[in-house]
N, C-alpha and C. Protein backbone atom coordinates (compact mmCIF):
# COMPACT_ATOMS: atom_id res chain seq x y z
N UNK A 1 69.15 108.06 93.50
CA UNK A 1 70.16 107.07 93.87
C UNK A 1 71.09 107.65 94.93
N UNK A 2 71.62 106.98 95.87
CA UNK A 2 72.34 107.28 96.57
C UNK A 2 74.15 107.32 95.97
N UNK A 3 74.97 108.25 96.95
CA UNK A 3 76.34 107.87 96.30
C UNK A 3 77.15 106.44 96.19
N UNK A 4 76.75 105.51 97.00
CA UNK A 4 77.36 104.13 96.75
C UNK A 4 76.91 104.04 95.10
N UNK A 5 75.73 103.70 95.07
CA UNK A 5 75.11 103.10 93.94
C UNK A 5 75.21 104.16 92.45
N UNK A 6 75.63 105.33 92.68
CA UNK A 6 75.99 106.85 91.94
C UNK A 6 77.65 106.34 91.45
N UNK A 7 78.22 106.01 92.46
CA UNK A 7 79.53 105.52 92.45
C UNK A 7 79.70 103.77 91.48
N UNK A 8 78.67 102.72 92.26
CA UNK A 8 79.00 101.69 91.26
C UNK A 8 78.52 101.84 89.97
N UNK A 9 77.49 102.57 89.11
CA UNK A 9 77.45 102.94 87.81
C UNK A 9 78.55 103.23 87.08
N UNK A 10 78.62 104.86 87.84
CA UNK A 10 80.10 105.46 86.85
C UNK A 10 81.17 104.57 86.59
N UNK A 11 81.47 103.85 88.15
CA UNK A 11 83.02 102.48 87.93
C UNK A 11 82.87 101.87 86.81
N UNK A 12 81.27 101.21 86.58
CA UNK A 12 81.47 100.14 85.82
C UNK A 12 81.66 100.94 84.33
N UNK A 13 81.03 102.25 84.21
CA UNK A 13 80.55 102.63 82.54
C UNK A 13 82.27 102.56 82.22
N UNK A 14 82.74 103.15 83.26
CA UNK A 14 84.57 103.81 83.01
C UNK A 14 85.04 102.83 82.90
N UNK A 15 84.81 101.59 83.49
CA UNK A 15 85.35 100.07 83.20
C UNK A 15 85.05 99.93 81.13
N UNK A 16 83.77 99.63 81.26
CA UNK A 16 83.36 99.09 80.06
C UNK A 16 83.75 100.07 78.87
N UNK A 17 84.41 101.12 79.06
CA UNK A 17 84.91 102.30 78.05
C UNK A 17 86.06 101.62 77.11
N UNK A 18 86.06 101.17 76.15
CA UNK A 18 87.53 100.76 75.24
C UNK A 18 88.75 101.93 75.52
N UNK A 19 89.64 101.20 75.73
CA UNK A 19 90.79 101.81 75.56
C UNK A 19 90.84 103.07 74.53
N UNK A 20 90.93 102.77 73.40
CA UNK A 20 90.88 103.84 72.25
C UNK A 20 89.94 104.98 72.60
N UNK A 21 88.91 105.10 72.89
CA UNK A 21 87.81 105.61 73.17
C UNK A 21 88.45 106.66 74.61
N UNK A 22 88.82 105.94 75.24
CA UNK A 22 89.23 106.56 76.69
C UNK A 22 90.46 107.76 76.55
N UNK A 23 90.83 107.03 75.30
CA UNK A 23 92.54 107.75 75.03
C UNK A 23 91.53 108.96 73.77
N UNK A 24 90.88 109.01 73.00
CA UNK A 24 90.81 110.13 72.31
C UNK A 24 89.46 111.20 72.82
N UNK A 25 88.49 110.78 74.34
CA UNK A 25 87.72 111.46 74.68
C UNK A 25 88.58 112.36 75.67
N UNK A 26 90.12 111.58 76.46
CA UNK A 26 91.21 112.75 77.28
C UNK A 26 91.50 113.67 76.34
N UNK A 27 92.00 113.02 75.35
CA UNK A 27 92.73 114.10 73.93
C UNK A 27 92.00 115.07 74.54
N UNK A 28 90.33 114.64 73.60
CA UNK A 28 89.82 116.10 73.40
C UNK A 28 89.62 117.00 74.81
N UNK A 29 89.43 116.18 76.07
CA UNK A 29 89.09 117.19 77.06
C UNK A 29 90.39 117.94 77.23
N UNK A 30 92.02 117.37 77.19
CA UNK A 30 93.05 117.89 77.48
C UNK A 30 92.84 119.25 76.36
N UNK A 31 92.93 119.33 75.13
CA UNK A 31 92.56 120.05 74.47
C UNK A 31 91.81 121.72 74.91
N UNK A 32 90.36 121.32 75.40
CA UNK A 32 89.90 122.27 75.88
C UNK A 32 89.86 122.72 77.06
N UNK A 33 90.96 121.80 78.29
CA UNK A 33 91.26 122.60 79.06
C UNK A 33 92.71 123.33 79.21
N UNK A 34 93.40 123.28 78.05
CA UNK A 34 94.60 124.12 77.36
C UNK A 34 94.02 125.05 76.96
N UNK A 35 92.48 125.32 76.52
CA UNK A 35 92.29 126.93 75.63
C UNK A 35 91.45 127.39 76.93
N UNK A 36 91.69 127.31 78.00
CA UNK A 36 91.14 127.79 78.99
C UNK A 36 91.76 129.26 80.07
N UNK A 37 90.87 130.34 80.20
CA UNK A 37 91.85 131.04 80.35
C UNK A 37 92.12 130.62 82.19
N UNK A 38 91.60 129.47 83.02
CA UNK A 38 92.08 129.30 84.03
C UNK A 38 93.23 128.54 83.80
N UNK A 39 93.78 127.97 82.84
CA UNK A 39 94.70 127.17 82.13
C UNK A 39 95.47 128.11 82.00
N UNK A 40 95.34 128.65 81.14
CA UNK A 40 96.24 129.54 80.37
C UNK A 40 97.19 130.61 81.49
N UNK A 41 96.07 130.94 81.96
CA UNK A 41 96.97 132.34 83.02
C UNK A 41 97.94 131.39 84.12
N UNK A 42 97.15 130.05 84.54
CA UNK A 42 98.04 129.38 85.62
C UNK A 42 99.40 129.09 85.29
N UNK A 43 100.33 129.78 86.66
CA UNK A 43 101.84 129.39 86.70
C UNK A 43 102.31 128.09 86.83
N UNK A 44 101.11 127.68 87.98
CA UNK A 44 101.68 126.32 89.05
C UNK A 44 99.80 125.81 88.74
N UNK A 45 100.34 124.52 87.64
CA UNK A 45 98.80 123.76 87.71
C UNK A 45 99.06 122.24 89.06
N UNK A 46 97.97 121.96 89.33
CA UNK A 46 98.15 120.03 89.79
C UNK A 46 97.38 119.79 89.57
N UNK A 47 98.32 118.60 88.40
CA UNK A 47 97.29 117.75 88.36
C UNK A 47 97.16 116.12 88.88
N UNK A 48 96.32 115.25 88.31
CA UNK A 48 96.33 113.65 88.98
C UNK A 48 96.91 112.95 88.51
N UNK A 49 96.83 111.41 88.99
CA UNK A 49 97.52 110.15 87.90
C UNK A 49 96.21 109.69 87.75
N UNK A 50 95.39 109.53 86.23
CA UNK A 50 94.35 108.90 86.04
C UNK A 50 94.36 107.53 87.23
N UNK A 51 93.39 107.03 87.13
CA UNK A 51 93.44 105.64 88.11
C UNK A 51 91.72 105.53 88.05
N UNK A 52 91.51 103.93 87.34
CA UNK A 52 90.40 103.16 87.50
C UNK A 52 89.71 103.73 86.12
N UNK A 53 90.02 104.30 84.84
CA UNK A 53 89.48 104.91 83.89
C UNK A 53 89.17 106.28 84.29
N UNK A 54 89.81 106.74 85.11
CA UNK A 54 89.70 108.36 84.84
C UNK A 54 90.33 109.21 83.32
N UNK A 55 89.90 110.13 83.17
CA UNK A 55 90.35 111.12 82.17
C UNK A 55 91.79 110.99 82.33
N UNK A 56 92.94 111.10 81.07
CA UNK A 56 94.33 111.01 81.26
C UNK A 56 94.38 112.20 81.11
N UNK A 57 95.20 112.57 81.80
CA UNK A 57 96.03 114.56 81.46
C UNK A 57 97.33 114.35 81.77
N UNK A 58 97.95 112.82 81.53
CA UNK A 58 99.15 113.17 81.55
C UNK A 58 99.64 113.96 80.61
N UNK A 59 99.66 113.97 79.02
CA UNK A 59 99.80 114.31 78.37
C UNK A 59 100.34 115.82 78.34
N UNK A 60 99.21 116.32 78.88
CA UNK A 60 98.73 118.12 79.29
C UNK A 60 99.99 118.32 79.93
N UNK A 61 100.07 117.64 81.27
CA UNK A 61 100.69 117.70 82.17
C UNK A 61 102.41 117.78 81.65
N UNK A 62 103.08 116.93 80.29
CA UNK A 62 104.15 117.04 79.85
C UNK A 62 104.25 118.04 79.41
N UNK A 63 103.21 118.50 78.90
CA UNK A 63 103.24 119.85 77.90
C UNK A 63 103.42 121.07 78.72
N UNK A 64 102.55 121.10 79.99
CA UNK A 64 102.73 122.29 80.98
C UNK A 64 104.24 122.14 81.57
N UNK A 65 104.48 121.11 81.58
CA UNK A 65 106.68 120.88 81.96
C UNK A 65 106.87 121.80 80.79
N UNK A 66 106.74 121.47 79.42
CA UNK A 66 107.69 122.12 78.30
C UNK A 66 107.15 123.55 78.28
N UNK A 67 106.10 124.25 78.74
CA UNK A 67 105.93 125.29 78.67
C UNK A 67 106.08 126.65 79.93
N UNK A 68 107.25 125.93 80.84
CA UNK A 68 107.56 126.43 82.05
C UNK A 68 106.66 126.39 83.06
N UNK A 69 105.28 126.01 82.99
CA UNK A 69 104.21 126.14 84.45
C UNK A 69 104.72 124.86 85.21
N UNK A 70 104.95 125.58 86.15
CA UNK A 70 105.04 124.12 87.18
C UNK A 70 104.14 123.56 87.68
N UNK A 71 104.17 121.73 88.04
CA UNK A 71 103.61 120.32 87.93
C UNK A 71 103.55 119.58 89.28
N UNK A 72 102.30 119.88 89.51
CA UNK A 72 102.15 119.41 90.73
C UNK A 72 101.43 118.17 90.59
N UNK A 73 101.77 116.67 91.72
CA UNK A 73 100.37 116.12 91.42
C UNK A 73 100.45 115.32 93.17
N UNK A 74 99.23 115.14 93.60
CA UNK A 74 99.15 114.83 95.23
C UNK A 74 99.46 113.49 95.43
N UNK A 75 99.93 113.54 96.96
CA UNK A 75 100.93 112.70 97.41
C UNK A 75 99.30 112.49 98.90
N UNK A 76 99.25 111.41 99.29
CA UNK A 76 98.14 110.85 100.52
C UNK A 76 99.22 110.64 101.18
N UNK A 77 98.93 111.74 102.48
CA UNK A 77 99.65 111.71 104.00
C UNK A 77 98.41 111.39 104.76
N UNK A 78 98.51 110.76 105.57
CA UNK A 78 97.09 110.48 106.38
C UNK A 78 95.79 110.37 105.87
N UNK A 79 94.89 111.27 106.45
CA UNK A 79 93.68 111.59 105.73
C UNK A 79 93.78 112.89 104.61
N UNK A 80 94.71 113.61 104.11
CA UNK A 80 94.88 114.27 103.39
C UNK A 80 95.55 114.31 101.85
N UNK A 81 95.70 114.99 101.29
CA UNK A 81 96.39 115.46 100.28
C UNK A 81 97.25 116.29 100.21
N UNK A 82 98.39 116.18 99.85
CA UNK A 82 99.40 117.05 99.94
C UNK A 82 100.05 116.90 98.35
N UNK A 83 100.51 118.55 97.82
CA UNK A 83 100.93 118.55 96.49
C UNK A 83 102.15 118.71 96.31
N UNK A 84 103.26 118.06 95.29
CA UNK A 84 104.37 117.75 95.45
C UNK A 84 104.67 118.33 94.01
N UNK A 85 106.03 119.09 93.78
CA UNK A 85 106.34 119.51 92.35
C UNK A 85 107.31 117.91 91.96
N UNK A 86 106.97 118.25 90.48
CA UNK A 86 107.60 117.28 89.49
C UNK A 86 108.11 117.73 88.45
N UNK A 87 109.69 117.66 88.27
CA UNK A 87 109.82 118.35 86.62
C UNK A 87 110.08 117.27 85.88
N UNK A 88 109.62 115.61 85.92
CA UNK A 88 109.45 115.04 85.17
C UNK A 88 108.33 113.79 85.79
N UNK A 89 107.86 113.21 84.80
CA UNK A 89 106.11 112.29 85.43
C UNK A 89 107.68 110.56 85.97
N UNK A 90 109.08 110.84 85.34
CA UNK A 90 109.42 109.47 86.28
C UNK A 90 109.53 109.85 87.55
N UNK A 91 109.27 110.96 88.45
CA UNK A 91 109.14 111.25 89.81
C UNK A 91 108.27 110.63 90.08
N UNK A 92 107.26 109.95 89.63
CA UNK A 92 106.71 109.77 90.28
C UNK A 92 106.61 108.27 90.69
N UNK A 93 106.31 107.35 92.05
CA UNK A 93 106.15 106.09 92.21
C UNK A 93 105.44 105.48 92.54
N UNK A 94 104.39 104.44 92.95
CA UNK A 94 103.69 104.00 93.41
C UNK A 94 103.34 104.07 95.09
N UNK A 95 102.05 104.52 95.24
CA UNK A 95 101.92 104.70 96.72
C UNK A 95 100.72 104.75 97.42
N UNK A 96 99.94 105.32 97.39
CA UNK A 96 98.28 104.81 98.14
C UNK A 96 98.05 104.31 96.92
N UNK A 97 97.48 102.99 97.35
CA UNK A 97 96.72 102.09 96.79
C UNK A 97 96.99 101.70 95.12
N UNK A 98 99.07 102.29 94.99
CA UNK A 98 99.43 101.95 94.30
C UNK A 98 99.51 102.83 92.81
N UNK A 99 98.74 104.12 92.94
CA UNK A 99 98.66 105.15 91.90
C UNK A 99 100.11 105.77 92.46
N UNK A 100 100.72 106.32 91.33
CA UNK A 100 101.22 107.00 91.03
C UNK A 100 101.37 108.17 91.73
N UNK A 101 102.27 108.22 93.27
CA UNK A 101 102.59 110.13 93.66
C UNK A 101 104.26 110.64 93.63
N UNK A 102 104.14 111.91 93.75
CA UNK A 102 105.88 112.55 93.66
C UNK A 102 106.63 111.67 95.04
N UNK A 103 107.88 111.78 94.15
CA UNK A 103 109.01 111.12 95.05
C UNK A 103 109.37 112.61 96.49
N UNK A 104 109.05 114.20 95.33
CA UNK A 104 109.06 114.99 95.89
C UNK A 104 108.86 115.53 97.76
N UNK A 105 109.14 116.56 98.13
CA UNK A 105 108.49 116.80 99.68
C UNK A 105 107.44 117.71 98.66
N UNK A 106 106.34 118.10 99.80
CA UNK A 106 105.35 119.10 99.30
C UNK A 106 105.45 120.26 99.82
N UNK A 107 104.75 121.10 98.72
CA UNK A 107 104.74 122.82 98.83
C UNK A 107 103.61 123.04 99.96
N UNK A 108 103.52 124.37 100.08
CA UNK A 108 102.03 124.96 100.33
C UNK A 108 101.35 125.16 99.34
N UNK A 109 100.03 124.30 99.46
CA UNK A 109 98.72 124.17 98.58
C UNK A 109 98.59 125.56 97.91
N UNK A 110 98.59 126.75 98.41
CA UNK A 110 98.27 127.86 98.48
C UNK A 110 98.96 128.35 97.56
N UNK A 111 100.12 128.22 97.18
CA UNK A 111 100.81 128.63 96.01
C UNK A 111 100.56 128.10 94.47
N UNK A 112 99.58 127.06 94.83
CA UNK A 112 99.06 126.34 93.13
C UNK A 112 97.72 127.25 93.03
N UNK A 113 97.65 127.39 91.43
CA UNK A 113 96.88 128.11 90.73
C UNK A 113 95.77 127.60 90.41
N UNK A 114 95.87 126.43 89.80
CA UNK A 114 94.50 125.72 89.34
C UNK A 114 94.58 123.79 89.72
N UNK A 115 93.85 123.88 89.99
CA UNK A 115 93.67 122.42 90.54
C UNK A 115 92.72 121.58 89.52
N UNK A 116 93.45 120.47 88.86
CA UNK A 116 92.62 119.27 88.11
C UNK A 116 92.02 118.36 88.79
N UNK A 117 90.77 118.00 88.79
CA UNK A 117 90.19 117.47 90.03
C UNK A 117 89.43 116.32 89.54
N UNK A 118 89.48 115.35 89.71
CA UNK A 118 88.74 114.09 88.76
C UNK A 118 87.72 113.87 89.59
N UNK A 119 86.84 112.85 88.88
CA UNK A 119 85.32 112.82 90.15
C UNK A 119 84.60 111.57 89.76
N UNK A 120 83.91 110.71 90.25
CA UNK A 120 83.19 109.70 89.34
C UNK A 120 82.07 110.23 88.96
N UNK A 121 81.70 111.65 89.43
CA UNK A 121 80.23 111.91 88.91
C UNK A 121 80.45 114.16 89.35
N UNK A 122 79.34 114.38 88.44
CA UNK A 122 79.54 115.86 88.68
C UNK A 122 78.08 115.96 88.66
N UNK A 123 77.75 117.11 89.07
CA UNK A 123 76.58 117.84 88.24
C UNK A 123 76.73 119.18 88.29
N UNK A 124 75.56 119.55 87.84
CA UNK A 124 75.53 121.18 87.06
C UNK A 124 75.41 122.28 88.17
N UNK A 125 75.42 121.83 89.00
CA UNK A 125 75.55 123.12 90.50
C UNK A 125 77.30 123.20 90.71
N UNK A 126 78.13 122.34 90.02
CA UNK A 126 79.63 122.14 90.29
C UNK A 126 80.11 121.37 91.34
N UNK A 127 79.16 120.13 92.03
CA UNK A 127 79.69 119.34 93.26
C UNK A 127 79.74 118.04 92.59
N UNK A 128 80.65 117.59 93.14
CA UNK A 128 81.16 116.01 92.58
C UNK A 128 81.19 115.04 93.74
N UNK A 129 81.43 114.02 92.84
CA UNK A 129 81.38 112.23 93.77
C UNK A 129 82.46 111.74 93.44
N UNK A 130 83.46 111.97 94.49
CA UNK A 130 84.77 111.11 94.26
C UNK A 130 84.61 109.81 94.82
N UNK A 131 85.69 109.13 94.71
CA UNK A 131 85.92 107.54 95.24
C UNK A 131 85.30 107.43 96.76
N UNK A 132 84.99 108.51 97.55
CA UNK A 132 84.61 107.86 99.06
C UNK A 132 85.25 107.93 99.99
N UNK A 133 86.96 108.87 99.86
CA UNK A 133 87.85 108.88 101.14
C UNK A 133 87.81 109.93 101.24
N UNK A 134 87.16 110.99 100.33
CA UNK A 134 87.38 112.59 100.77
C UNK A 134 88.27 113.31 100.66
N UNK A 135 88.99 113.08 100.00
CA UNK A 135 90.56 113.37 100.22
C UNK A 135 90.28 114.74 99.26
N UNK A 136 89.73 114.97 98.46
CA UNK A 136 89.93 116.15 97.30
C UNK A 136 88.40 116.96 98.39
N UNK A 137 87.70 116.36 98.77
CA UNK A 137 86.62 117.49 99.75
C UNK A 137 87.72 118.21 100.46
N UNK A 138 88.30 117.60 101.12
CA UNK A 138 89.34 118.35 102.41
C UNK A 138 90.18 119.53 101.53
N UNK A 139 90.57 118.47 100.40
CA UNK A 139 91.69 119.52 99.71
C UNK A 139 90.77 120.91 99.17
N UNK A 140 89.75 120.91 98.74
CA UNK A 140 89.13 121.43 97.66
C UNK A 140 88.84 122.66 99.11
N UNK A 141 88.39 122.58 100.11
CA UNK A 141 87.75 123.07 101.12
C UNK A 141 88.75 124.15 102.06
N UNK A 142 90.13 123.80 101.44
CA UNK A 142 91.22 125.08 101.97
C UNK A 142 91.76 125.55 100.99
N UNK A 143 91.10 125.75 99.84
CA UNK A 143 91.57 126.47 98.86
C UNK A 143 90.85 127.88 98.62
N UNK A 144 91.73 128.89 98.32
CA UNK A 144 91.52 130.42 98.86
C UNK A 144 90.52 131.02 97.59
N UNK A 145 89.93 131.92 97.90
CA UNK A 145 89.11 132.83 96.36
C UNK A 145 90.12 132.79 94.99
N UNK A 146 91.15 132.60 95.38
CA UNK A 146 92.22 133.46 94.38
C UNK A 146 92.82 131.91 93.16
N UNK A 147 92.33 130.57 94.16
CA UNK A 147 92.85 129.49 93.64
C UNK A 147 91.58 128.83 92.84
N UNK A 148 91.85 128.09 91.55
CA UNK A 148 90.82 127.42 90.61
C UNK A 148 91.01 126.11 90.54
N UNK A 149 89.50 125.34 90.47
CA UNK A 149 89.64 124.42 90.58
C UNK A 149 88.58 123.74 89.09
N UNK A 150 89.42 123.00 88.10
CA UNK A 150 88.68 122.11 87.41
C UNK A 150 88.16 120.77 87.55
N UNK A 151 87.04 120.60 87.52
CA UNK A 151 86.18 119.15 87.54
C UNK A 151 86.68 118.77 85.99
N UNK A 152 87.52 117.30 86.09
CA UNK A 152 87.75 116.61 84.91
C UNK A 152 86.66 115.61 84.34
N UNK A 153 85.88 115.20 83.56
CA UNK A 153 85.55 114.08 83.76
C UNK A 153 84.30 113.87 81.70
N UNK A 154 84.31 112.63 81.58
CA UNK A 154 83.41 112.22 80.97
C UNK A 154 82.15 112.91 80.86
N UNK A 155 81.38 112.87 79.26
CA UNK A 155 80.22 113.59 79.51
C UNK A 155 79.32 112.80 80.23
N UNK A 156 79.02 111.28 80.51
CA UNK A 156 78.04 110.37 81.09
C UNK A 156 78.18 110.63 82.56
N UNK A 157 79.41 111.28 82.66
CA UNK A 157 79.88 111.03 84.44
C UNK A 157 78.99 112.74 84.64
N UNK A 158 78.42 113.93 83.86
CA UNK A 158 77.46 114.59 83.82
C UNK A 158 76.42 114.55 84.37
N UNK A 159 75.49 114.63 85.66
CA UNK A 159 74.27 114.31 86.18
C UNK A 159 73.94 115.83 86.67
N UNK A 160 72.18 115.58 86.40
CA UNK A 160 71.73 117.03 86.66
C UNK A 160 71.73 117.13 88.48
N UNK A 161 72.10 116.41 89.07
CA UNK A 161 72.66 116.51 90.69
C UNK A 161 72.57 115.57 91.34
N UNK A 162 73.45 115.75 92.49
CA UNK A 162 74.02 114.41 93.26
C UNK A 162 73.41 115.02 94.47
N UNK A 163 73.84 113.71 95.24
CA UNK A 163 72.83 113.70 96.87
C UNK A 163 74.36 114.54 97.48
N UNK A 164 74.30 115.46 98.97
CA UNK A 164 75.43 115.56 98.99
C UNK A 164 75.68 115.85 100.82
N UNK A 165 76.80 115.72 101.13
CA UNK A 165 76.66 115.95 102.49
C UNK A 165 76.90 117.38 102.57
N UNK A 166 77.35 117.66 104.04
CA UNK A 166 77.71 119.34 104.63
C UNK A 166 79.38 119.18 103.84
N UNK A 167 80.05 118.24 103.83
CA UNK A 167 81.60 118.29 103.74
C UNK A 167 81.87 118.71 102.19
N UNK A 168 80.83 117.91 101.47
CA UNK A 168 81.19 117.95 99.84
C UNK A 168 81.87 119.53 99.30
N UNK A 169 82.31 119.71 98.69
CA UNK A 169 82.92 120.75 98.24
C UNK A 169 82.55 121.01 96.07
N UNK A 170 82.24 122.11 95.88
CA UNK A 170 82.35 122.10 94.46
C UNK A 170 83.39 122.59 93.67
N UNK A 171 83.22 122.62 92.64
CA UNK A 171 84.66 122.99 91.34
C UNK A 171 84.22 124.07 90.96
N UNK A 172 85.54 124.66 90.37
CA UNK A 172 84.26 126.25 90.06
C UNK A 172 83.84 126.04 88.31
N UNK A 173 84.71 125.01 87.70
CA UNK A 173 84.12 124.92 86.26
C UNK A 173 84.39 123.60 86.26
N UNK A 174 83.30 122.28 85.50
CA UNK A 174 84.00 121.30 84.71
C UNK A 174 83.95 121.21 83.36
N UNK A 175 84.96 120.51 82.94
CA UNK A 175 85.00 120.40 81.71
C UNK A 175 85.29 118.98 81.13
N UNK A 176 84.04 118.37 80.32
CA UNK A 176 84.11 116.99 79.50
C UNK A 176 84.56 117.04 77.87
N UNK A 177 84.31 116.24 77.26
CA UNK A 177 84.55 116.00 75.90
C UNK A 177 84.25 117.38 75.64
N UNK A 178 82.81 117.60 75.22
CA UNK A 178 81.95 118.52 74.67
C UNK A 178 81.10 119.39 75.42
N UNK A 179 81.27 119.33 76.83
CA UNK A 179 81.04 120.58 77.61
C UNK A 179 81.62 121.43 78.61
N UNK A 180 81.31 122.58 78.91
CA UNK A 180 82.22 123.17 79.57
C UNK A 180 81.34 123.68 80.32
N UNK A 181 80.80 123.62 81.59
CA UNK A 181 79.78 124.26 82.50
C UNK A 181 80.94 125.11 84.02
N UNK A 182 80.12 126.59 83.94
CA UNK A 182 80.59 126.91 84.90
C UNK A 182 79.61 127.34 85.85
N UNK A 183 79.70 126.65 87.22
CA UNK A 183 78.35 126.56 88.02
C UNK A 183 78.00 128.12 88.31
N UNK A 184 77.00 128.44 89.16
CA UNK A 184 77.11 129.87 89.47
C UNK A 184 77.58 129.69 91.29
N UNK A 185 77.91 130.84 91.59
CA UNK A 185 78.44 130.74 93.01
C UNK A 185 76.99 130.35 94.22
């Protein structure tokens, strides 16, 4: 399958997901990416605003406020991404296409530790299928040896590999409900 048609699957499964269901498969992924030691050691995490049935980490995200790591989550300047601190989620307001970014100015990328990275589709080499604007390829693609990046997502959104261009970029671990794959380099 190609990524359009890779892309209208996942929309619809994440559509047809019950509420309840959506809210206790984040639980558990928020869960195991708290006992993570790219979690754990990170000072400065960012993360997203779910949008369209993505994985929720707001949750995580309150908890990393109460536990001093600072809270990043991206703000769309142009064709990019830019990450903005938050020491509370009402910073944040409506803005590309109506999700949720900081009222904040933004840092240098370079100073965040681990990056939460949502995807409509992953597979087991660690490259993903986002929405189609690229915006997390670009981001994902100036991030240094020293910075981590998690693939969030559903176990169905799991495929043993996607079609991919030169731009695509991978995660260095994702983590679903019930798995935790870390690709090899």
């Amino acid at each position: 399958m190609d990524k359009e048609s890779i892309r209208k699957v996942m929309k619809e499964k994440r559509g047809e997901m019950k509420s309840a269901l959506q809210k206790a498969l984040s639980q558990r992924i928020c869960k195991r990416i708290a006992c993570r030691p790219e979690y754990t050691k990170a000072v400065k995490v960012a993360f997203y605003y779910p949008w369209k049935g993505e994985v929720e980490l707001l949750n995580l995200a309150i908890q990393a406020l109460k536990e001093g790591k600072g809270v990043f989550f991206p703000k769309v300047a142009g064709e990019k991404l830019i990450f903005c601190p938050v020491k509370t989620l009402r910073e944040l307001s409506p803005g590309y296409k109506g999700i949720p970014e900081p009222i904040s100015s933004p840092v240098d990328q370079r100073g965040i530790d681990l990056f939460l990275v949502p995807g409509v589709a992953f597979d087991w080499e660690g490259y993903r299928l986002g929405m189609g604007g690229g915006f997390y390829d670009r981001a994902l693609g100036t991030l240094k040896q020293y910075q981590v990046s998690i693939g969030v997502a559903y176990n169905f959104q799991l495929l043993e590999s996607l079609p991919r261009n030169w731009w695509d970029r991978k995660v260095d671990v994702i983590v679903t409900e019930s798995t935790i794959i870390t690709p090899s380099t």
